[in-house]
Protein backbone atom coordinates (compact mmCIF):
# COMPACT_ATOMS: atom_id res chain seq x y z
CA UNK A 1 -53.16 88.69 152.71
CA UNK A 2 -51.46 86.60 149.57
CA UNK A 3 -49.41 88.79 147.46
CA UNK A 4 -50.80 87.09 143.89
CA UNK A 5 -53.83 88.35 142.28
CA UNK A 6 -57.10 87.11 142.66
CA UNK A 7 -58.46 84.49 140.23
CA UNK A 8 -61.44 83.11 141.79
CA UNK A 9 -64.20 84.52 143.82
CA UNK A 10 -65.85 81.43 145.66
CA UNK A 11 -69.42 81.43 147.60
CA UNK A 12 -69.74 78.53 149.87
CA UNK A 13 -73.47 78.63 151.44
CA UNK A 14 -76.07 75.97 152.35
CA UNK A 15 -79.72 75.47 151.42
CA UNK A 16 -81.26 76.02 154.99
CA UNK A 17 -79.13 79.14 155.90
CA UNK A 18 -81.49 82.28 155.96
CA UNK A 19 -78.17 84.75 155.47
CA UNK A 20 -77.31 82.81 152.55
CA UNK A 21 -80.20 83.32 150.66
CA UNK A 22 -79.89 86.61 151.08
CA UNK A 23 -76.56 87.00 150.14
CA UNK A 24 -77.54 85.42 146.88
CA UNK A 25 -78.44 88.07 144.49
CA UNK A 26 -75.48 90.63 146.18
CA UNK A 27 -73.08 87.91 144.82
CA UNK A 28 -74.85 87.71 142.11
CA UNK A 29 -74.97 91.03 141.05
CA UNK A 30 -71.55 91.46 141.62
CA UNK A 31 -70.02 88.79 139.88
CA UNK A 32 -71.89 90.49 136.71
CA UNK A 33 -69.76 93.66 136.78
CA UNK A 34 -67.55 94.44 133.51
CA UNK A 35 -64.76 94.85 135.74
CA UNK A 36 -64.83 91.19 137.16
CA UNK A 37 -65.24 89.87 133.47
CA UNK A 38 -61.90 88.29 134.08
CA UNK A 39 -62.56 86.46 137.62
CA UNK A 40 -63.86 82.95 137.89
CA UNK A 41 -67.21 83.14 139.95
CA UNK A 42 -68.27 79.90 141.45
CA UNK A 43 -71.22 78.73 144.01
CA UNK A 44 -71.22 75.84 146.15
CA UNK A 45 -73.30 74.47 148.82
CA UNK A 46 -71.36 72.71 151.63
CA UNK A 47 -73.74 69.84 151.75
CA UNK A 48 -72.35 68.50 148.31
CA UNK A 49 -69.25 66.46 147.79
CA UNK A 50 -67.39 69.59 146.04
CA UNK A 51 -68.66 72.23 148.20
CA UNK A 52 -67.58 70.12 151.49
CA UNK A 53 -64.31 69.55 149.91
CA UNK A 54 -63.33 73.59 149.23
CA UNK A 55 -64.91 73.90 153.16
CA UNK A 56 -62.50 71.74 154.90
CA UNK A 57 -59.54 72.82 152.11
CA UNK A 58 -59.97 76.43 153.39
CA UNK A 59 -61.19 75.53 156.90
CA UNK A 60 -64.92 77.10 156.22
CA UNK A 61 -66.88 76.84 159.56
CA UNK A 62 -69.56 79.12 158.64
CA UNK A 63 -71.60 80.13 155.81
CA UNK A 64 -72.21 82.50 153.73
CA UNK A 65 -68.14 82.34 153.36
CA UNK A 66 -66.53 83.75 150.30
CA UNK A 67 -63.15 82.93 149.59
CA UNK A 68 -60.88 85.04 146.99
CA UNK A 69 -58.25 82.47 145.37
CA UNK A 70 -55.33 83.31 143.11
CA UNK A 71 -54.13 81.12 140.16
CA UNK A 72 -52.63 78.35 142.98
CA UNK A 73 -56.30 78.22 144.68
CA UNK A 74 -54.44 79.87 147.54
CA UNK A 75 -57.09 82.55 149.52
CA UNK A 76 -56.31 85.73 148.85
CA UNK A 77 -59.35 86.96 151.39
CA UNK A 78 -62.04 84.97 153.45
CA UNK A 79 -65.22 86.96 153.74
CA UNK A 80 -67.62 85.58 156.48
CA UNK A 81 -71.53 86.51 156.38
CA UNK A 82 -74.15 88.38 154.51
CA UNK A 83 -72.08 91.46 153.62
CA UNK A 84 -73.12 94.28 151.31
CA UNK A 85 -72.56 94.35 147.75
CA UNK A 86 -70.25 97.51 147.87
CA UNK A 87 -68.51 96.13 150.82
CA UNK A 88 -67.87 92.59 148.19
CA UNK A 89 -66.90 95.24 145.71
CA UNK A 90 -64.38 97.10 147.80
CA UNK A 91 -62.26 93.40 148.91
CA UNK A 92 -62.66 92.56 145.66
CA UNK A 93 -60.99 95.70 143.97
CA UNK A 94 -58.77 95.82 146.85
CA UNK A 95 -57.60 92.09 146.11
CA UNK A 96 -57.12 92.62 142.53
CA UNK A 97 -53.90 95.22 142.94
CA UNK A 98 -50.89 95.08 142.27
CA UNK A 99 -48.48 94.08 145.55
């Protein structure tokens, strides 16, 4: 793990991925919390030109991927799959203290 702060909290998914959809509204939902006002929450599908591009950057090879960056758009923490929205929370808080 990076030793700067996290910035950005990144989704990378795809239209036709069943666990993405589903993963939706928990990213969602987090990236509304007063805590987070702060972070930089961002969606992209990997079949677009920008969404590809932050794939092969961060060397995505699955989806639903969420990538924590810091100021540098370094990753902090790669998340792979449908996780819960407390377990998002919990890398999330985790990633935002002090090293």
């Amino acid at each position: 793990m990076n030793t700067n702060k996290v910035k950005k909290v990144i989704k990378l998914s795809a239209t036709w991925c069943a666990p993405c959809r589903v993963y939706a509204p928990k990213f969602h939902n987090v990236s509304k919390y007063e805590e987070y006002k702060d972070l930089e929450f961002k969606e992209y599908d990997i079949e677009d030109e920008e969404g590809e591009k932050i794939a092969m950057q961060h060397n995505v090879r699955s989806v639903p991927t969420t990538l924590l960056l810091d100021e540098n758009d370094e990753v902090i923490y790669k998340v792979m799959g449908n996780v819960p929205e407390h377990e998002l929370a919990k890398i999330i808080n985790e990633a935002l203290k002090d090293k």
